[in-house]
Protein backbone atom coordinates (compact mmCIF):
# COMPACT_ATOMS: atom_id res chain seq x y z
CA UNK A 1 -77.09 -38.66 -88.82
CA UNK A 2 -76.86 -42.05 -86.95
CA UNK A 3 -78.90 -43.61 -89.98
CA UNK A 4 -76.79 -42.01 -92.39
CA UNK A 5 -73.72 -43.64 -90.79
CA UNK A 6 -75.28 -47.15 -90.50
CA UNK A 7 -76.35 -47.20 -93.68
CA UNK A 8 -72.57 -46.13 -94.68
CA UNK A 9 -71.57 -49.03 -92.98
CA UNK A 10 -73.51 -51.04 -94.57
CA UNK A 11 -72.05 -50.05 -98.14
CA UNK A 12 -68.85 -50.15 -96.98
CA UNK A 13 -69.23 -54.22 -95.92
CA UNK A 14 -71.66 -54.44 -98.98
CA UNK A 15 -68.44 -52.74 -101.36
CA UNK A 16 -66.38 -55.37 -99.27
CA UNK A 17 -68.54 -58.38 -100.49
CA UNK A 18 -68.74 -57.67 -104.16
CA UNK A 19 -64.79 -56.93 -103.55
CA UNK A 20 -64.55 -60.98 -102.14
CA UNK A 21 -67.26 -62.06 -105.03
CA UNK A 22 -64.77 -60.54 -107.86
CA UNK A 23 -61.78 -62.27 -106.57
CA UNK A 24 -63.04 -65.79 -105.52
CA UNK A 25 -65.98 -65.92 -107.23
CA UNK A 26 -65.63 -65.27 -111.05
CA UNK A 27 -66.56 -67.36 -114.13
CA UNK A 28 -64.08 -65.57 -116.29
CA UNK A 29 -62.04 -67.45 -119.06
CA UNK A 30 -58.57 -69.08 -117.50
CA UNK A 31 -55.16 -66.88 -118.86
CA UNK A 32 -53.72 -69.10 -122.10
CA UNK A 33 -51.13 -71.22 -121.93
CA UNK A 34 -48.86 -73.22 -124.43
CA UNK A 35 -46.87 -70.00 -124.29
CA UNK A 36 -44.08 -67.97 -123.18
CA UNK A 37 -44.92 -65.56 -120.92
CA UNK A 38 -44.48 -63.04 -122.93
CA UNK A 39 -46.49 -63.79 -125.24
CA UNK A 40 -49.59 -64.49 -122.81
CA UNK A 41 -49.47 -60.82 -122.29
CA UNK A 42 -49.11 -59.69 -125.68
CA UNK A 43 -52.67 -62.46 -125.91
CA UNK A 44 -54.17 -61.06 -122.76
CA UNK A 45 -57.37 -58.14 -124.27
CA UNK A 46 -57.02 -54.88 -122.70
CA UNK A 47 -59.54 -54.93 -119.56
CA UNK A 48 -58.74 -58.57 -118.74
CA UNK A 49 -59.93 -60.62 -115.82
CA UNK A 50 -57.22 -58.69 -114.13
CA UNK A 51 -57.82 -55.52 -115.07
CA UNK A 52 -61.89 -55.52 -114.18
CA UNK A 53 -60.92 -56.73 -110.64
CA UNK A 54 -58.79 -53.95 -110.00
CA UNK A 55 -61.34 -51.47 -111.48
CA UNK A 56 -63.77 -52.65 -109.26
CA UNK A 57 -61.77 -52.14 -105.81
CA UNK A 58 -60.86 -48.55 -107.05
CA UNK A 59 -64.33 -47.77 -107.93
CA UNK A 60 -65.39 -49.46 -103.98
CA UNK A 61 -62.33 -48.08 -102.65
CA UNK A 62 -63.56 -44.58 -103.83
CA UNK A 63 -66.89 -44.88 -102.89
CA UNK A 64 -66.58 -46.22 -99.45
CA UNK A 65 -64.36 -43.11 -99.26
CA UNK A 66 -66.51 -40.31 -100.49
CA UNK A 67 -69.20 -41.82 -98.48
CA UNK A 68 -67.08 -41.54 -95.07
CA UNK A 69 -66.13 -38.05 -96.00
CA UNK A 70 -70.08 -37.52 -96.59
CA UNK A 71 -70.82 -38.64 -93.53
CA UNK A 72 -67.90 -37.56 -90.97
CA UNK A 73 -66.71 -34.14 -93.09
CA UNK A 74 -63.26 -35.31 -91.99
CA UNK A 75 -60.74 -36.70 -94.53
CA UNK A 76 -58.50 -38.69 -92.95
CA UNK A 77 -61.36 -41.14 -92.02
CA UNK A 78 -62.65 -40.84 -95.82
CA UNK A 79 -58.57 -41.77 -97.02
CA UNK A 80 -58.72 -44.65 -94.31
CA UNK A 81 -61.86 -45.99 -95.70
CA UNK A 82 -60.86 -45.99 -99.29
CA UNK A 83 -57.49 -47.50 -98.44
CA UNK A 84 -58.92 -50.26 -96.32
CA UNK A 85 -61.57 -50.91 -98.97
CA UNK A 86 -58.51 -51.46 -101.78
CA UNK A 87 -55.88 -53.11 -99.47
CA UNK A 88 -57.14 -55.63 -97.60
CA UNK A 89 -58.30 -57.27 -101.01
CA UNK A 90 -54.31 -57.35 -102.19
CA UNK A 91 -53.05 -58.91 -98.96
CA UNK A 92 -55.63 -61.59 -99.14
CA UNK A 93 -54.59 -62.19 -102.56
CA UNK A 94 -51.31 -62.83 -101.22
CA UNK A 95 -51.93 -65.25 -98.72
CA UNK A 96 -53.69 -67.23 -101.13
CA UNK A 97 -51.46 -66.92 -103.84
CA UNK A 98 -48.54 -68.49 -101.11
CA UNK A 99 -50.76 -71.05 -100.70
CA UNK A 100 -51.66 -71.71 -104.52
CA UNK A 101 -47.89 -72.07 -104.92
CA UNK A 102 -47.86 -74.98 -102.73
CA UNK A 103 -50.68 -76.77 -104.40
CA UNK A 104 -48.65 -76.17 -107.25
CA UNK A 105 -45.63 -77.83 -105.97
CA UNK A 106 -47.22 -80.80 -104.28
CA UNK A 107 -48.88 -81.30 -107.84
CA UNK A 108 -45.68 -81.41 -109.43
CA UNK A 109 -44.41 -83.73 -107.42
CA UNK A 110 -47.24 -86.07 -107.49
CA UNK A 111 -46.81 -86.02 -111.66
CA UNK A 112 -43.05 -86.56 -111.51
CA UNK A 113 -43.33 -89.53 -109.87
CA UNK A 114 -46.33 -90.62 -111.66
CA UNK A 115 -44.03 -89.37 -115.02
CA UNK A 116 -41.06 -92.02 -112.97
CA UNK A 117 -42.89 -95.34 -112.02
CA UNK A 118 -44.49 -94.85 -116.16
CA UNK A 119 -40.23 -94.79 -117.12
CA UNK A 120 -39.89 -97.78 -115.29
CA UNK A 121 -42.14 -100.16 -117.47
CA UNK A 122 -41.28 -97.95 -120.48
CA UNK A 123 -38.33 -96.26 -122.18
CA UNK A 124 -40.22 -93.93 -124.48
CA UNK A 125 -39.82 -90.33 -123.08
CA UNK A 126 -42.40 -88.61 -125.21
CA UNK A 127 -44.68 -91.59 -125.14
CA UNK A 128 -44.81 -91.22 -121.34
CA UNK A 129 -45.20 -87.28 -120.88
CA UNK A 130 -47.78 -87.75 -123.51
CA UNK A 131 -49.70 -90.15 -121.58
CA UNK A 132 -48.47 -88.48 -117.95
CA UNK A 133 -49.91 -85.44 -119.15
CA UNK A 134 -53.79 -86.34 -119.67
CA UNK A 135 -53.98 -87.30 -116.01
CA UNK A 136 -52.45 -84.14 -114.26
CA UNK A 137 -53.08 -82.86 -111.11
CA UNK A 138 -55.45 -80.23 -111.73
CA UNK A 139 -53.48 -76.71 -110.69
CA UNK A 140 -50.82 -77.68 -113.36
CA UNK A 141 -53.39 -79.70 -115.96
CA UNK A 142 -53.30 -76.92 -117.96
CA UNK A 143 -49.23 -76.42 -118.67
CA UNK A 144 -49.33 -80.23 -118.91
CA UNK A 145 -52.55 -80.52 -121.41
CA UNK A 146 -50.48 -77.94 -123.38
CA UNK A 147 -47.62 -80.26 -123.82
CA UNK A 148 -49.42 -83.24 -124.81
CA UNK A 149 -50.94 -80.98 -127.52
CA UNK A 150 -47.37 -80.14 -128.82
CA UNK A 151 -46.20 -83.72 -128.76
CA UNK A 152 -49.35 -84.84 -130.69
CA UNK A 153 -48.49 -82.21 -133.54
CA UNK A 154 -44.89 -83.10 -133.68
CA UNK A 155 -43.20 -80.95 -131.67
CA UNK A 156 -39.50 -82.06 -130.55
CA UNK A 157 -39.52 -82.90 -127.01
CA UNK A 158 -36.56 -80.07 -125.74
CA UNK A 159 -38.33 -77.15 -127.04
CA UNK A 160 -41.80 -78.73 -125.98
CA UNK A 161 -39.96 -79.09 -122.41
CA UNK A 162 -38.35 -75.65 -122.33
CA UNK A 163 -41.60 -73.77 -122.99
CA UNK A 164 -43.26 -75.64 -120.32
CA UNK A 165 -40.68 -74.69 -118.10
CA UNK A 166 -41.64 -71.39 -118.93
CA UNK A 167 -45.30 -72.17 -118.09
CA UNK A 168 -44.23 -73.25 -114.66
CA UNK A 169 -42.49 -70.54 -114.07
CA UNK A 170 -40.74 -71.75 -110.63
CA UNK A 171 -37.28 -72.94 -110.16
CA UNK A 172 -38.59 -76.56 -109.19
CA UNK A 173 -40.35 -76.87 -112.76
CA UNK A 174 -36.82 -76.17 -114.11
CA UNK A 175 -35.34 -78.82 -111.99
CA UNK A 176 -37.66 -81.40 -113.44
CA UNK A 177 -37.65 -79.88 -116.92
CA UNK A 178 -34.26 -79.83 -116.62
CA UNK A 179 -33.68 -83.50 -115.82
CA UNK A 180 -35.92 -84.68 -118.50
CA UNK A 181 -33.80 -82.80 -121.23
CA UNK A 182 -30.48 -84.54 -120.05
CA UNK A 183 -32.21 -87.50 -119.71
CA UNK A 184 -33.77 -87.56 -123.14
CA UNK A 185 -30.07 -86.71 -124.58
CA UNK A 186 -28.24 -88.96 -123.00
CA UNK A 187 -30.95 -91.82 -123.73
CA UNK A 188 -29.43 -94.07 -120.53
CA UNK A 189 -30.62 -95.82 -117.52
CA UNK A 190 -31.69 -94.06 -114.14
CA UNK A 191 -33.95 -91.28 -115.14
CA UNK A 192 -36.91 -93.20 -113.70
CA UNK A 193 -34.70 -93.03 -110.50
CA UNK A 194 -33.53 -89.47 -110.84
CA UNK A 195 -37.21 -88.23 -110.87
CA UNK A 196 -37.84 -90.66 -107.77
CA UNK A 197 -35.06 -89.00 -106.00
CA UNK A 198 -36.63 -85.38 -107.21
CA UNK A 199 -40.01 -86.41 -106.35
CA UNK A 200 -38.92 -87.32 -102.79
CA UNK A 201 -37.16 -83.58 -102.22
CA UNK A 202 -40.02 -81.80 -103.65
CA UNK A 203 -42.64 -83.79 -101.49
CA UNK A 204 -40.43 -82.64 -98.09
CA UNK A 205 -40.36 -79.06 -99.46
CA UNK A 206 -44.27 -78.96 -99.47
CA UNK A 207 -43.74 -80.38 -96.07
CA UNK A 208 -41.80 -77.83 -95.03
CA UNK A 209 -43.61 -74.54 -96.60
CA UNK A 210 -46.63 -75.90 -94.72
CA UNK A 211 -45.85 -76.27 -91.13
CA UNK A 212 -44.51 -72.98 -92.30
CA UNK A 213 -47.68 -71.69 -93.47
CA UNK A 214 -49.46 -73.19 -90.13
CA UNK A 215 -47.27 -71.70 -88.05
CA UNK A 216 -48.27 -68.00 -89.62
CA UNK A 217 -51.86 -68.44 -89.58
CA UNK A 218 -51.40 -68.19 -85.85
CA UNK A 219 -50.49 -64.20 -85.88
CA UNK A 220 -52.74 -63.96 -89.25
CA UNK A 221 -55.50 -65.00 -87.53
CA UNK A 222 -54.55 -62.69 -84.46
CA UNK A 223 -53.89 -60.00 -86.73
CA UNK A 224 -57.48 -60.25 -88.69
CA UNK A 225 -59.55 -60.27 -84.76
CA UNK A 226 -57.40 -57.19 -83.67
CA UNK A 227 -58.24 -55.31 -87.20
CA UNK A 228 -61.65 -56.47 -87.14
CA UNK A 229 -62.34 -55.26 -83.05
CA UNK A 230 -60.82 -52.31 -83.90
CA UNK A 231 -62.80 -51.24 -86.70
CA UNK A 232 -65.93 -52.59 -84.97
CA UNK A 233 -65.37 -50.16 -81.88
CA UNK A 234 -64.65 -47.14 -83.87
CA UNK A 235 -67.85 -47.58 -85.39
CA UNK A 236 -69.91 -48.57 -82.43
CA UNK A 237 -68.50 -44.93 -81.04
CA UNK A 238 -68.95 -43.12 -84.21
CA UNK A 239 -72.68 -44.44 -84.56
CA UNK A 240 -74.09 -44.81 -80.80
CA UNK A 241 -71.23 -42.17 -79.24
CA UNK A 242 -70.26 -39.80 -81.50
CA UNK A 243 -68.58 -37.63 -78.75
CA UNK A 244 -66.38 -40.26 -77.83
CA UNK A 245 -64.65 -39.74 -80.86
CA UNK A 246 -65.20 -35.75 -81.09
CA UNK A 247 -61.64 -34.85 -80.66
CA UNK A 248 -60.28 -36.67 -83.66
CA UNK A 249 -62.22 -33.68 -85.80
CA UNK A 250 -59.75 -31.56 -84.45
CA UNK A 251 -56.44 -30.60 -86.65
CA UNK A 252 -54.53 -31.97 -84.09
CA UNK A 253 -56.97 -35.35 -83.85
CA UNK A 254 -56.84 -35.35 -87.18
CA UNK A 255 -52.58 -35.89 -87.53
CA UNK A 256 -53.32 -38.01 -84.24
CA UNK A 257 -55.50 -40.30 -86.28
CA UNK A 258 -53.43 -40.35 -89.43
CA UNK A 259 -50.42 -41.32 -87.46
CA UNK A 260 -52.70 -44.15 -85.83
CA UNK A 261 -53.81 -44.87 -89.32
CA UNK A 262 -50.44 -45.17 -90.91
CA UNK A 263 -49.16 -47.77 -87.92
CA UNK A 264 -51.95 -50.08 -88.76
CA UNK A 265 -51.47 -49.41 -92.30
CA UNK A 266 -47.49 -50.18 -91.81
CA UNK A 267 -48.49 -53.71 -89.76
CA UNK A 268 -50.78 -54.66 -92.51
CA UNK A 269 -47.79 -54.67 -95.40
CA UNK A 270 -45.41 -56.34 -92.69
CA UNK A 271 -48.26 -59.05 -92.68
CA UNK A 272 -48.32 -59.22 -96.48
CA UNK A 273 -44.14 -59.37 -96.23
CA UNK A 274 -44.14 -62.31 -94.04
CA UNK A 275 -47.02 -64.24 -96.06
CA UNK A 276 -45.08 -63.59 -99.04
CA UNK A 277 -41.68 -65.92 -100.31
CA UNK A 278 -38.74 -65.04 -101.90
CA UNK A 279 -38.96 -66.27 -105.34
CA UNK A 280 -36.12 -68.87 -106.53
CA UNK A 281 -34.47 -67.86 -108.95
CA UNK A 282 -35.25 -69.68 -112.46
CA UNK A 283 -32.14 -71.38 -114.51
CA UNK A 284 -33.81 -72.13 -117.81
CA UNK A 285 -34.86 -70.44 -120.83
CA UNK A 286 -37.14 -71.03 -123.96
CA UNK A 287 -34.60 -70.97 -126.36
CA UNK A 288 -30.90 -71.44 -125.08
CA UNK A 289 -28.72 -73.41 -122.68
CA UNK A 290 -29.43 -73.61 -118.92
């Protein structure tokens, strides 16, 4: 029996590590862009990138589960297991994608005012976002390779602008998108200025989000070492000391451990609440008037 649980340990943390080697480690094709977001999803195959990554926690989740139930014959373990198993992979995926958000941003800003000092020497709008775009920051090259593309074949510049917008998808790309279009209609001075000015509240934004972001590592990182202790001493007892834990079997131990299972379960979404932001609401469209 104590071999049979070590070695379910051992495919639990193994189902864990293909679980970290789907998210962060895949080779698959990038999502299109150049489009509204609708239409990326009517583009996106059936069984995506997306799709195979949540197949695979299910199919861990599960078997880390039935092998728990195999082992302990209890099933509130087993449903802990498979939960864990499929969980902790979506509230790491939020962290990161807070943090990918940021990058975002502090791209942005480092191509508007790029996009601004280029205004200053010249006048000509789509000459500029033309050239602007081939040397993106890389976590928005792609939206910004896309519009190059449709200025090369001849696209007007406001719809050009307006789908990526839509590509940005963030109320800050509408800000800047936004400013372009007036500035490309009214054809004066200042824009060059404008996006200065822009540039300048988008760089203290990033600023801000991450001393934010610092400051909630701190109870992230507590969070992760109380989890992680946790889990290691219920297994040290369930391996080396089963009797430690023989009450739990009970129907009573059982609701007792289901209850303690649910509270950890309930601080692990208030963790993935505060890592997550409100989104801003967005202002522009494809097709119409902000």
């Amino acid at each position: 029996m104590t071999l049979l649980a070590g070695l379910a340990g051992v495919a639990v943390a193994g189902g864990l590590l293909l679980i970290g080697a789907g998210l962060y480690g895949s080779t698959a094709a990038p999502r299109p862009h150049g489009t509204s977001r609708r239409v990326r999803a009517l583009l996106t195959p059936p069984g995506g990138h997306r799709s195979r990554r949540r197949q695979l926690e299910l199919i861990a989740g599960v078997a880390g589960g039935l092998l728990v139930l195999f082992i302990s014959g209890l099933p509130v373990p087993a449903l802990a297991a498979a939960a864990l198993v499929i969980g902790i992979p979506a509230l790491l995926r939020s962290v990161a994608g807070t943090t990918a958000e940021i990058d975002r941003l502090e791209a942005l800003q480092t191509w508007v005012r790029r996009l601004s000092d280029l205004l200053t020497t010249n006048s000509e709008l789509t000459k500029m976002l033309t050239e602007s775009a081939r040397t993106a920051p890389a976590p928005i090259a792609a939206p910004l390779a896309d519009l190059g593309v449709r200025l090369d074949a001849g696209w007007s510049v406001e719809p050009a602008l307006r789908i990526l917008a839509e590509d940005l998808d963030s109320a800050t790309g509408d800000m800047v998108v936004s400013a372009l279009i007036l500035g490309m209609r009214d054809r004066g001075g200042g824009l060059a200025e404008v996006l200065t000015r822009m540039a300048d509240g988008v760089a203290n934004d990033v600023s801000v989000r991450r001393s934010i972001e610092s400051e909630r590592e701190k109870p992230r990182a507590t969070a992760r070492i109380v989890i992680l202790i946790t889990l290691g001493v219920a297994a040290w007892f369930a391996v080396f000391n089963p009797g430690f834990l023989a009450p739990y079997s009970s129907p009573v131990g059982q609701i007792v451990l289901a209850l303690i299972c649910l509270y950890m379960a309930a601080c692990l979404l208030w963790l993935k609440k505060l890592a997550s932001n409100p989104a801003e609401a967005r202002f522009l469209n494809v097709g119409g008037a902000a």
